[in-house]
Protein backbone atom coordinates (compact mmCIF):
# COMPACT_ATOMS: atom_id res chain seq x y z
CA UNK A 1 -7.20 3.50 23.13
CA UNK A 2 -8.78 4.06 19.54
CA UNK A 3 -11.47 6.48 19.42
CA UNK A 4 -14.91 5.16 18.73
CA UNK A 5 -15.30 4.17 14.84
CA UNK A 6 -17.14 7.39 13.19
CA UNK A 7 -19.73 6.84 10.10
CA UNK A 8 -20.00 8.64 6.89
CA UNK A 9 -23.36 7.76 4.67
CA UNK A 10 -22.66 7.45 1.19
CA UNK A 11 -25.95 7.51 -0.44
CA UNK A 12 -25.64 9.91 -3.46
CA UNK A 13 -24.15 9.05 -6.66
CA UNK A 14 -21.41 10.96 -8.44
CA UNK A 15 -21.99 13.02 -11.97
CA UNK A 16 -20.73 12.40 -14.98
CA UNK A 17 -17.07 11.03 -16.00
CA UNK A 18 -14.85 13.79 -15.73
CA UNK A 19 -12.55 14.67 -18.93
CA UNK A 20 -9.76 12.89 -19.55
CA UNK A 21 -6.22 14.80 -18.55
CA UNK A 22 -2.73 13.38 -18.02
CA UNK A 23 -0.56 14.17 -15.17
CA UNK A 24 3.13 13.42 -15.23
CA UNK A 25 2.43 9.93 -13.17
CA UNK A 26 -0.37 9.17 -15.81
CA UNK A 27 1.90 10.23 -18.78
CA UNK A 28 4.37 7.95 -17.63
CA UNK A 29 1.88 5.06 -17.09
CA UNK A 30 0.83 5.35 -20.38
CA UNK A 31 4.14 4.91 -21.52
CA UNK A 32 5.06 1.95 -19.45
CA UNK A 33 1.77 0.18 -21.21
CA UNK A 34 3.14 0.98 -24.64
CA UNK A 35 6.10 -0.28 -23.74
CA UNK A 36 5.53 -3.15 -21.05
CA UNK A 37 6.32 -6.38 -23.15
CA UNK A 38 9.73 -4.85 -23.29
CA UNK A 39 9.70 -5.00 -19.55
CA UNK A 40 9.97 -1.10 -18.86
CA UNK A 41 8.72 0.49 -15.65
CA UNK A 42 7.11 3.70 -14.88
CA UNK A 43 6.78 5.02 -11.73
CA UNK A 44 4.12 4.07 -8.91
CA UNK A 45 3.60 6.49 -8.48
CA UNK A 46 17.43 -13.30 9.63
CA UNK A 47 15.93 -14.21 12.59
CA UNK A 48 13.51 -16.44 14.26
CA UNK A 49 10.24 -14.31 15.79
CA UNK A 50 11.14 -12.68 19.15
CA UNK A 51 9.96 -9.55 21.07
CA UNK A 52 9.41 -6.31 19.67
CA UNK A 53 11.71 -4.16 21.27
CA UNK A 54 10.64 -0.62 21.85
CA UNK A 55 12.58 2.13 19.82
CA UNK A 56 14.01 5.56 20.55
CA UNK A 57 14.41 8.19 17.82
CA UNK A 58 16.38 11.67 18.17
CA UNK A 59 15.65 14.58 15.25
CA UNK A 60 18.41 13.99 12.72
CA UNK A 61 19.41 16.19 9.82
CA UNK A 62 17.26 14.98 6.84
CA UNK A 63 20.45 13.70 5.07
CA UNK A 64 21.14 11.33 7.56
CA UNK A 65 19.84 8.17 8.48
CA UNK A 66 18.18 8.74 12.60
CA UNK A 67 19.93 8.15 15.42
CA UNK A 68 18.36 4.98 16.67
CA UNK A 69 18.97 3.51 20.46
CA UNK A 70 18.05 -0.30 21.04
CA UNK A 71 16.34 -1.45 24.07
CA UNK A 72 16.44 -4.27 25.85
CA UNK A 73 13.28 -6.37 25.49
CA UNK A 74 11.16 -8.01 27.56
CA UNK A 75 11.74 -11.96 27.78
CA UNK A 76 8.54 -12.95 29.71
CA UNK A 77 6.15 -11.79 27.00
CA UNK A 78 4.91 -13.90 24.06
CA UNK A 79 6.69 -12.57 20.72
CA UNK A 80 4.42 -10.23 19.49
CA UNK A 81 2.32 -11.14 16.53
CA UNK A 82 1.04 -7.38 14.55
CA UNK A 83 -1.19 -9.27 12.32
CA UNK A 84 -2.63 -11.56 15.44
CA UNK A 85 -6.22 -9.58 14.20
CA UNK A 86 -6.22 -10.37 10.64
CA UNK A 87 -6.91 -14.04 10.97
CA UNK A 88 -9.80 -15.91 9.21
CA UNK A 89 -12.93 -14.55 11.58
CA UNK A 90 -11.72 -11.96 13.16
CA UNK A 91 -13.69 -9.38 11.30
CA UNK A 92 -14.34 -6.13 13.05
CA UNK A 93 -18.23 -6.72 13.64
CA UNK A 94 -18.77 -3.18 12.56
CA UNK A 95 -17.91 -3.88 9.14
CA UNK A 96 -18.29 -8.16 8.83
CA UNK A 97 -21.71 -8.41 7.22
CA UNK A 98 -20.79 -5.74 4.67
CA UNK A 99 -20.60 -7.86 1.04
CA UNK A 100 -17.76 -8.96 -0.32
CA UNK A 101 -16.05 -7.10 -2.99
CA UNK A 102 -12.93 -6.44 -5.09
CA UNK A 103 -12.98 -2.38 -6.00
CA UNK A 104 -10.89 -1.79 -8.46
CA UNK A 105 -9.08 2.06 -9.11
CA UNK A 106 -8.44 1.84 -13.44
CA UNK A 107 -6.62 5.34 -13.04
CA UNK A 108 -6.43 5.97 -16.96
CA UNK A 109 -10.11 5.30 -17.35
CA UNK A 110 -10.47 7.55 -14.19
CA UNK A 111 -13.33 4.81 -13.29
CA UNK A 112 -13.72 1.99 -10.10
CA UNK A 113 -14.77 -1.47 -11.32
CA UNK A 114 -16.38 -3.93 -8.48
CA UNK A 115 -15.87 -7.24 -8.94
CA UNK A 116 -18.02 -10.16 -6.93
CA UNK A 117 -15.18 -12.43 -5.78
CA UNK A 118 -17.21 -15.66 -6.05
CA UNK A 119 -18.28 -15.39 -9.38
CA UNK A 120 -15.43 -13.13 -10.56
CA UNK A 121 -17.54 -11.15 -12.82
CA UNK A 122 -17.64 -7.34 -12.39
CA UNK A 123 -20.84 -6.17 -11.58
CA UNK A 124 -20.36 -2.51 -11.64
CA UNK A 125 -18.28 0.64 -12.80
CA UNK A 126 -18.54 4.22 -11.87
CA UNK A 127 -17.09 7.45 -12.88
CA UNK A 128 -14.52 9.00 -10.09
CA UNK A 129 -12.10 11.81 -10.45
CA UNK A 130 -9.23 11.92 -12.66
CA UNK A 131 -6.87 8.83 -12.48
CA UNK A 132 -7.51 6.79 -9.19
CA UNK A 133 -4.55 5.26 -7.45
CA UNK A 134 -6.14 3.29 -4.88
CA UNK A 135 -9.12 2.44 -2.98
CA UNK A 136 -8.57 3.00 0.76
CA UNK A 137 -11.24 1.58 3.82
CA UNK A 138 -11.41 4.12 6.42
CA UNK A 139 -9.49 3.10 9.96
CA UNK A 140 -13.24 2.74 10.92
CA UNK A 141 -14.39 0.74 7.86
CA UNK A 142 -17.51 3.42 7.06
CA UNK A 143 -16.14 4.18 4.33
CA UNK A 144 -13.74 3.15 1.04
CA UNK A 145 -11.94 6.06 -0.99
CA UNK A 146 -11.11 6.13 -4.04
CA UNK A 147 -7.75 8.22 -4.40
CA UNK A 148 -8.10 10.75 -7.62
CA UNK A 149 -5.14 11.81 -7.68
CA UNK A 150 -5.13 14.15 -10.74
CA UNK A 151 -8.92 15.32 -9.71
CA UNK A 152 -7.72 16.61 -6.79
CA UNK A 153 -10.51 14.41 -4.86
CA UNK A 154 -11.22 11.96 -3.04
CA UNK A 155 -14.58 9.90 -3.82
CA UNK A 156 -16.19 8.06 -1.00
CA UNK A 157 -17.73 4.59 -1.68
CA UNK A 158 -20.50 3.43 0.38
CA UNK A 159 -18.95 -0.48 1.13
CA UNK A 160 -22.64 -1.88 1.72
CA UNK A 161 -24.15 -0.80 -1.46
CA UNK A 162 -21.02 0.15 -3.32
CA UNK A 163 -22.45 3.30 -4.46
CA UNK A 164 -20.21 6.11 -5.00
CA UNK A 165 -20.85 9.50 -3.02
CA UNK A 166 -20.27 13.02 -3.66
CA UNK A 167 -16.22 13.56 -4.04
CA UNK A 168 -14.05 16.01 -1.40
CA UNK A 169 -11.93 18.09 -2.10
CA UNK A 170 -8.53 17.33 -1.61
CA UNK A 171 -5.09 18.32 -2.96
CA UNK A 172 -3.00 15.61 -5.01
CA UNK A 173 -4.39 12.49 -3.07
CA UNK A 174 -1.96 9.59 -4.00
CA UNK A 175 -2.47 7.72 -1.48
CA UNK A 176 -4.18 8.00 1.54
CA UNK A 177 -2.98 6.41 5.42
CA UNK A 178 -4.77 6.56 8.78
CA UNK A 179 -3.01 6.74 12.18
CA UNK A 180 -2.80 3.33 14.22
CA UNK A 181 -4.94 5.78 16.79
CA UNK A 182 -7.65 6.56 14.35
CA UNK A 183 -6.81 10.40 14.55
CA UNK A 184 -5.70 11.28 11.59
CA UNK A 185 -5.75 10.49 7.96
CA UNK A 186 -2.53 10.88 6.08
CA UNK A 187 -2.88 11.98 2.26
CA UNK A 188 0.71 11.43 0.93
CA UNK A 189 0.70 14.02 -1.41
CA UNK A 190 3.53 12.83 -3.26
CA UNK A 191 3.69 15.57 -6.34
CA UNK A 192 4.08 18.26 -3.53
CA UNK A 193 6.17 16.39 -1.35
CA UNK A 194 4.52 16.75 1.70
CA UNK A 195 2.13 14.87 3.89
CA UNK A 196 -1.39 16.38 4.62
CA UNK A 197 -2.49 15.29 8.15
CA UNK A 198 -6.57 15.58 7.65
CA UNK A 199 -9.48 15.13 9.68
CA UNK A 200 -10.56 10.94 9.06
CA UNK A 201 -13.77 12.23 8.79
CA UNK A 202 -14.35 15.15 7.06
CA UNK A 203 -11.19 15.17 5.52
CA UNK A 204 -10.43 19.06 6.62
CA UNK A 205 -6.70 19.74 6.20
CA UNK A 206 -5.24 20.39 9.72
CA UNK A 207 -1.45 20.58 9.16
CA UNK A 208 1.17 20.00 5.81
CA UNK A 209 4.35 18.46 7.00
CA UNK A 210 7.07 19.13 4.26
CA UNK A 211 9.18 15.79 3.07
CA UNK A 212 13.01 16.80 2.13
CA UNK A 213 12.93 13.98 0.06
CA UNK A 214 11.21 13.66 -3.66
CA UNK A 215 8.13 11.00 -4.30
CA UNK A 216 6.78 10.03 -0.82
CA UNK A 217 4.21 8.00 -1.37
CA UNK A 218 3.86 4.43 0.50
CA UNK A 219 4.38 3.85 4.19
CA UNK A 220 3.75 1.88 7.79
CA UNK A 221 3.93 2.28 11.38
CA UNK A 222 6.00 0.83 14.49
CA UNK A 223 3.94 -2.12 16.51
CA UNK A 224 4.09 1.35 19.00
CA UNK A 225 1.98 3.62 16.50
CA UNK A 226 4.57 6.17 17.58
CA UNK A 227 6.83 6.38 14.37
CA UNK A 228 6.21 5.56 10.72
CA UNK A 229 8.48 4.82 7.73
CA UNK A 230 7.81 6.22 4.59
CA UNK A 231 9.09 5.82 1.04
CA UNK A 232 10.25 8.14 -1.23
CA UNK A 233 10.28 6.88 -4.89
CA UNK A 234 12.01 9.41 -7.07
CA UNK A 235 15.20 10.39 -4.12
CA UNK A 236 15.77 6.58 -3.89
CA UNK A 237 15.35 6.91 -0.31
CA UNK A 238 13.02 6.51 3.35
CA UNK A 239 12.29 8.26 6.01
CA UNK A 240 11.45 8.05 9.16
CA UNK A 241 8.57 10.10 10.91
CA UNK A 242 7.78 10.76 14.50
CA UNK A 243 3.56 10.75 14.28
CA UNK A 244 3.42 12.78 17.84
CA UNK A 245 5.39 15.53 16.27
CA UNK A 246 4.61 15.68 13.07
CA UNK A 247 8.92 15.92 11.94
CA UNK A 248 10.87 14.04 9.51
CA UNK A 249 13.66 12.50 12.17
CA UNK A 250 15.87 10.22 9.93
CA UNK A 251 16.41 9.54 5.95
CA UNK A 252 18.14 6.78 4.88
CA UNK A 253 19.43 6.23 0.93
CA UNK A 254 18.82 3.36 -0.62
CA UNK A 255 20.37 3.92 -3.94
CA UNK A 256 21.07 6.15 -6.70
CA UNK A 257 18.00 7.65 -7.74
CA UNK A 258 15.84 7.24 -10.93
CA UNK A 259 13.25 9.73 -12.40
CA UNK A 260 12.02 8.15 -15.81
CA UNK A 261 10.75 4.99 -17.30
CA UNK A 262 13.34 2.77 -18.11
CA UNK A 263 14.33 -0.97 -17.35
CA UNK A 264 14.98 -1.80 -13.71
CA UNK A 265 19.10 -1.79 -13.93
CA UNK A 266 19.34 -3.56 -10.31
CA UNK A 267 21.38 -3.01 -7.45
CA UNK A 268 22.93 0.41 -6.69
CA UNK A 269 19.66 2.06 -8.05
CA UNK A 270 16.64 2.34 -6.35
CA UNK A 271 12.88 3.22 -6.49
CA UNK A 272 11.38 2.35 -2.94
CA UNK A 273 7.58 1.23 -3.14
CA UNK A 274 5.46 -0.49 -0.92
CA UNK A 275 6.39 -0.46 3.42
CA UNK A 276 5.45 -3.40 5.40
CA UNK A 277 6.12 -3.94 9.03
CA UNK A 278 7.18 -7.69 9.76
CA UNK A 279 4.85 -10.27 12.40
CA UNK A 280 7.57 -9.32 15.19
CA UNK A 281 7.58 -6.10 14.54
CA UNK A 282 11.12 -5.83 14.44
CA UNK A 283 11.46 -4.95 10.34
CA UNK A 284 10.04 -2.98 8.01
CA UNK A 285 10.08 -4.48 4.45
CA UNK A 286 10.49 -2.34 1.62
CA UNK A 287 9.53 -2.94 -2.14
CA UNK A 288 12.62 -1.66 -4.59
CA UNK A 289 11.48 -1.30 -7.89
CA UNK A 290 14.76 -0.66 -9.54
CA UNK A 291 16.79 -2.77 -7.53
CA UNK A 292 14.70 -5.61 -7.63
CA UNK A 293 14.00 -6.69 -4.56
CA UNK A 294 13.13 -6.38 -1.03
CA UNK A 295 15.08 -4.20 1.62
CA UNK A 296 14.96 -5.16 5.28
CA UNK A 297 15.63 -2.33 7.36
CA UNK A 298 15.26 -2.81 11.70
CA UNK A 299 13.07 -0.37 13.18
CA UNK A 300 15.88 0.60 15.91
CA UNK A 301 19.04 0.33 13.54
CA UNK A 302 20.24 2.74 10.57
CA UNK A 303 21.28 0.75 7.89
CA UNK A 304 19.91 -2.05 5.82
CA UNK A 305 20.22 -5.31 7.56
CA UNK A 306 19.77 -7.27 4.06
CA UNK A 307 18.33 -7.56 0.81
CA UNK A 308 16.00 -10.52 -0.85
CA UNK A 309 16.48 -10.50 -4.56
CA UNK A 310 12.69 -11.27 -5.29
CA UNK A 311 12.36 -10.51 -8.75
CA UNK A 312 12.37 -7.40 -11.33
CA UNK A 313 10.44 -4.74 -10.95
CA UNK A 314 9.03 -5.60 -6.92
CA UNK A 315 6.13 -3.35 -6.12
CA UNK A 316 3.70 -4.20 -3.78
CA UNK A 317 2.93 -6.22 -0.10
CA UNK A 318 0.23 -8.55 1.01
CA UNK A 319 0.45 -10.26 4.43
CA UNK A 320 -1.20 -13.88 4.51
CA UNK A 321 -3.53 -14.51 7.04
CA UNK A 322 -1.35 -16.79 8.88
CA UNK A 323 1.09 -13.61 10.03
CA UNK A 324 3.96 -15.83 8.40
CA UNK A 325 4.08 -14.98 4.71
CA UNK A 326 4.33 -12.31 2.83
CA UNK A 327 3.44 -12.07 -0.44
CA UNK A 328 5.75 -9.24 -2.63
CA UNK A 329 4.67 -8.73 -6.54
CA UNK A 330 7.39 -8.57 -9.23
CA UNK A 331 5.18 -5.97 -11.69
CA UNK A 332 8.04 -6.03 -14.44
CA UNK A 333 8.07 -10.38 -14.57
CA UNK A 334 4.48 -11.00 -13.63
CA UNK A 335 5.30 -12.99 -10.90
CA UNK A 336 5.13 -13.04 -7.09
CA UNK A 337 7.40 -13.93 -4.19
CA UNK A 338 6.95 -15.52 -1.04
CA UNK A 339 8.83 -14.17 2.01
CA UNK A 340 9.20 -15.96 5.08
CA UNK A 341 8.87 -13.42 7.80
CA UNK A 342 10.13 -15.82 10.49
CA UNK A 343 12.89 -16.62 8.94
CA UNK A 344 13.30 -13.54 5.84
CA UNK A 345 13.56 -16.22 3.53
CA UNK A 346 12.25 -16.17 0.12
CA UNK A 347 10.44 -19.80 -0.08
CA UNK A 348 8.65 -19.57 -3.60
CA UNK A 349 7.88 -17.43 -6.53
CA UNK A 350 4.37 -18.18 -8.47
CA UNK A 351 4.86 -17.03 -12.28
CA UNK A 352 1.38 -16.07 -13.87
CA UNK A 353 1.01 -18.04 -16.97
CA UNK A 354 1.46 -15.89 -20.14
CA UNK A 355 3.03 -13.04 -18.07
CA UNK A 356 1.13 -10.25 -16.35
CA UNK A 357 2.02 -6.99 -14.44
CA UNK A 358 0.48 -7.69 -10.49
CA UNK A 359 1.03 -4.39 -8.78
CA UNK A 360 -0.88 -4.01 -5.53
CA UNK A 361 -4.08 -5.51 -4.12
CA UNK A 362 -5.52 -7.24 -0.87
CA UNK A 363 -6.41 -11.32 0.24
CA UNK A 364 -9.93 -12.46 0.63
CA UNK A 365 -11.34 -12.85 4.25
CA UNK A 366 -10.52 -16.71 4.18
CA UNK A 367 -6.90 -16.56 3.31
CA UNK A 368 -7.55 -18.36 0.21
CA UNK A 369 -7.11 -15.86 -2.72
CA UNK A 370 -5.12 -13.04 -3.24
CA UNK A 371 -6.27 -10.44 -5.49
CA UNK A 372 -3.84 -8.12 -7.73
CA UNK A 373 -4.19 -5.18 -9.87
CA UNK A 374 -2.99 -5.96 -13.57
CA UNK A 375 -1.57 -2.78 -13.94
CA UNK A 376 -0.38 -2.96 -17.84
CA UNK A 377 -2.76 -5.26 -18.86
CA UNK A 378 -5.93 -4.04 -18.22
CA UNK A 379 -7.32 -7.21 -16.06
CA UNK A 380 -6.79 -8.04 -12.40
CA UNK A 381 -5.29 -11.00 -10.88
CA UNK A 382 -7.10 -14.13 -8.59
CA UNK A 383 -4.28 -16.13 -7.14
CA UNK A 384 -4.09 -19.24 -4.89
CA UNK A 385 -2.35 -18.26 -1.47
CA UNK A 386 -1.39 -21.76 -1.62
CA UNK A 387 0.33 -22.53 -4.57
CA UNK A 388 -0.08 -19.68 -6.65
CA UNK A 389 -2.62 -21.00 -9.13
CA UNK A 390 -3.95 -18.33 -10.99
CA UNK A 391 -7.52 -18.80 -10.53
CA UNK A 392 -9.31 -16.03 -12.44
CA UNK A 393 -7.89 -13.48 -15.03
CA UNK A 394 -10.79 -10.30 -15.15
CA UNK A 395 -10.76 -7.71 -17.51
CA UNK A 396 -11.53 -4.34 -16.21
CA UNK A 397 -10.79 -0.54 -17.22
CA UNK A 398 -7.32 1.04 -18.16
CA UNK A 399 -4.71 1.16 -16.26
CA UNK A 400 -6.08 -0.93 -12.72
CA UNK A 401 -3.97 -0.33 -10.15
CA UNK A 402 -4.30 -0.18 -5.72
CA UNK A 403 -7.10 -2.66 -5.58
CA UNK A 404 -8.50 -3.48 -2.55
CA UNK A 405 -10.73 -6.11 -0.60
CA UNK A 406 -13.25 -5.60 1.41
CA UNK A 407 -14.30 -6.23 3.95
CA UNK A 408 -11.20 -8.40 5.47
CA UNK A 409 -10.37 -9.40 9.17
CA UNK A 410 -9.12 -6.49 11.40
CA UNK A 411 -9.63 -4.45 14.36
CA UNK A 412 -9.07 -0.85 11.98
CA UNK A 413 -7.16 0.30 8.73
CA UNK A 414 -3.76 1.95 8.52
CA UNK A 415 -5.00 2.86 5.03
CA UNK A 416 -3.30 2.40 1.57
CA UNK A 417 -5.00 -1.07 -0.24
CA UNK A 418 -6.30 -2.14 2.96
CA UNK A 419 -3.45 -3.04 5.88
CA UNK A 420 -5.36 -4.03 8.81
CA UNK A 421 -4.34 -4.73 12.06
């Protein structure tokens, strides 16, 4: 079972801003808002619902894909449902009377604008550290941190005041993950290719696991909590990581590798993004930025099982409330896709008027709006879950980018913008 959800206060503010420096992720972002109306990038750095089938991975070089074993599953029990506990009112009661806000990571303004989601005004913006990625809620929801990634830090934001606390320490914090257990928090360290398994609390380093593979940066878990599947932007690849043991067991290719700005040239490259585990928890979907679209690779087989051309540049994931749909955002097209996860079929794609950049964000308690970072444009994104009516358009800082929601239905966090379960 879960451990009992820990507390951090965040009463204090932070100092000043801190002085402006670009890292090679923030160099390139720069360039990709020179150059977005052209449509350049920078870096991000099937079947009907049926049991979830328990999986078996064996250690496998780190150039192959893992050796996975099916098993047979169980008929008598109700297909599983992952996202059963992110339905409208089903709010952890820990964190449900916390207000409702839209924190928003500007990483080349190195600042985090909140927004109030009923008026859609912002109401406040603070000084982190050096170009924020995201802002993560804590598996226990105590907590939201904002991932500096070039500061080195990781600010903590108090989610019932939304006051900023003192940062911590921390080395190259892309983006930031919490076991399905609540033991550990995962800082995917992407510039040093490793993963830093940390106390959830404190944040104290316990152990560096090394990634073989260049750019790791987004990932989920098995419906088991046992394994998780990572993605590895600049190797065009994924791997696959047994949690208990802290080891990279499989790596599987996805395409021919890209490591500079340049216009999305399709299928054969690839620049893996965002990781979603499907309703059944059968699939993980994976966000291609080069190639386009949407892989969907089985959690017990080694190879892609297909691809969903969704649109160019796909980055991010947002599950609707319903456990059916889910939402994937075409950053170089300003547009999102809808995926049917019974089925894996794409059933719309919502164009935001004028164009836009939507990158990655979070949906509003009710199910009703879905909120996106603007990442090249400077504003952030309120979209109808329903037909895609753009409902507000909000300027912010420079550069907006993981934006989360919060508070949002859910037993705990796994992390990243906000993927409850």
């Amino acid at each position: 079972m879960p451990p009992e959800p820990r507390v951090i206060r965040v009463d204090r503010e932070t100092g000043g801003p801190p002085g402006q420096v670009l890292t090679r992720r923030g160099a390139m972002t720069a360039f990709a808002a020179i150059t977005c109306g052209s449509g350049l990038l920078s870096a991000c750095s099937s079947a009907s619902p049926r049991p979830a089938a328990r999986v078996t991975l064996r250690p496998a070089a780190s150039t192959s894909p893992p050796a996975l074993a099916k098993a047979v599953p169980a008929t008598s029990a109700p297909p599983l449902n992952v996202y059963a506990y992110i339905a409208p009112g089903m709010t952890n009661p820990k964190w449900a009377r916390d207000p409702s806000r839209v924190y928003v990571p500007n990483s080349l303004s190195s600042t985090v604008s909140e927004i109030d989601p009923v008026t859609y005004k912002v109401t406040r913006t603070f000084p982190v550290g050096i170009e924020p990625n995201h802002v993560t809620p804590s598996w226990d929801g105590s907590v939201l941190w904002s991932n500096d990634t070039a500061g080195n830090s990781l600010t903590p934001i108090n989610p019932v005041t939304g006051q900023p606390g003192p940062r911590v320490a921390v080395e190259d914090p892309y983006n930031l993950y919490f076991t399905p257990d609540g033991q550990h928090a995962l800082v995917m360290a992407e510039a040093l290719n490793r993963i830093d398994f940390r106390d959830p609390v404190t944040m104290r380093l316990r152990y560096s696991m090394h990634i073989p593979t260049a750019g790791v940066n987004h990932m989920d878990f098995t419906a088991d909590g046992q394994y998780a599947l990572a993605s590895c932007e600049f190797s065009g690849s994924v791997v696959w990581i047994e949690l208990s043991s802290r080891k990279v067991v499989g790596r599987l290719t996805l395409g021919k590798s890209m490591s500079a700005p340049m216009a999305p040239p399709g299928r054969g490259y690839a620049m893996p993004q965002d990781v979603r585990l499907s309703a059944d928890g059968n699939l993980f979907y994976v966000a291609d930025m080069a190639a386009n679209g949407v892989w969907l690779l089985a959690t017990h087989e080694s190879k892609p099982l297909d691809f969903l051309a969704t649109g160019m540049g796909t980055h991010g994931f947002e599950v609707a409330r319903d456990g059916r749909r889910l939402f994937a955002s075409n950053r170089g097209e300003g547009s999102v896709s809808v995926i049917d996860m019974t089925v894996n079929r794409i059933i719309a794609k919502w164009r935001i008027p004028g164009g836009g950049s939507p990158d990655m964000g979070g949906i509003s308690a009710d199910g009703k709006v879905m909120w996106w970072g603007g990442r090249y444009n400077g504003v952030v994104y309120a979209m109808s879950t329903e037909d895609g009516r753009l409902l507000a358009k909000i300027p912010v800082g420079s550069g907006p980018h993981g934006v989360c929601v919060f508070p949002q239905p859910g037993r705990y966090s796994l992390g990243h913008t906000g993927n409850f379960r």
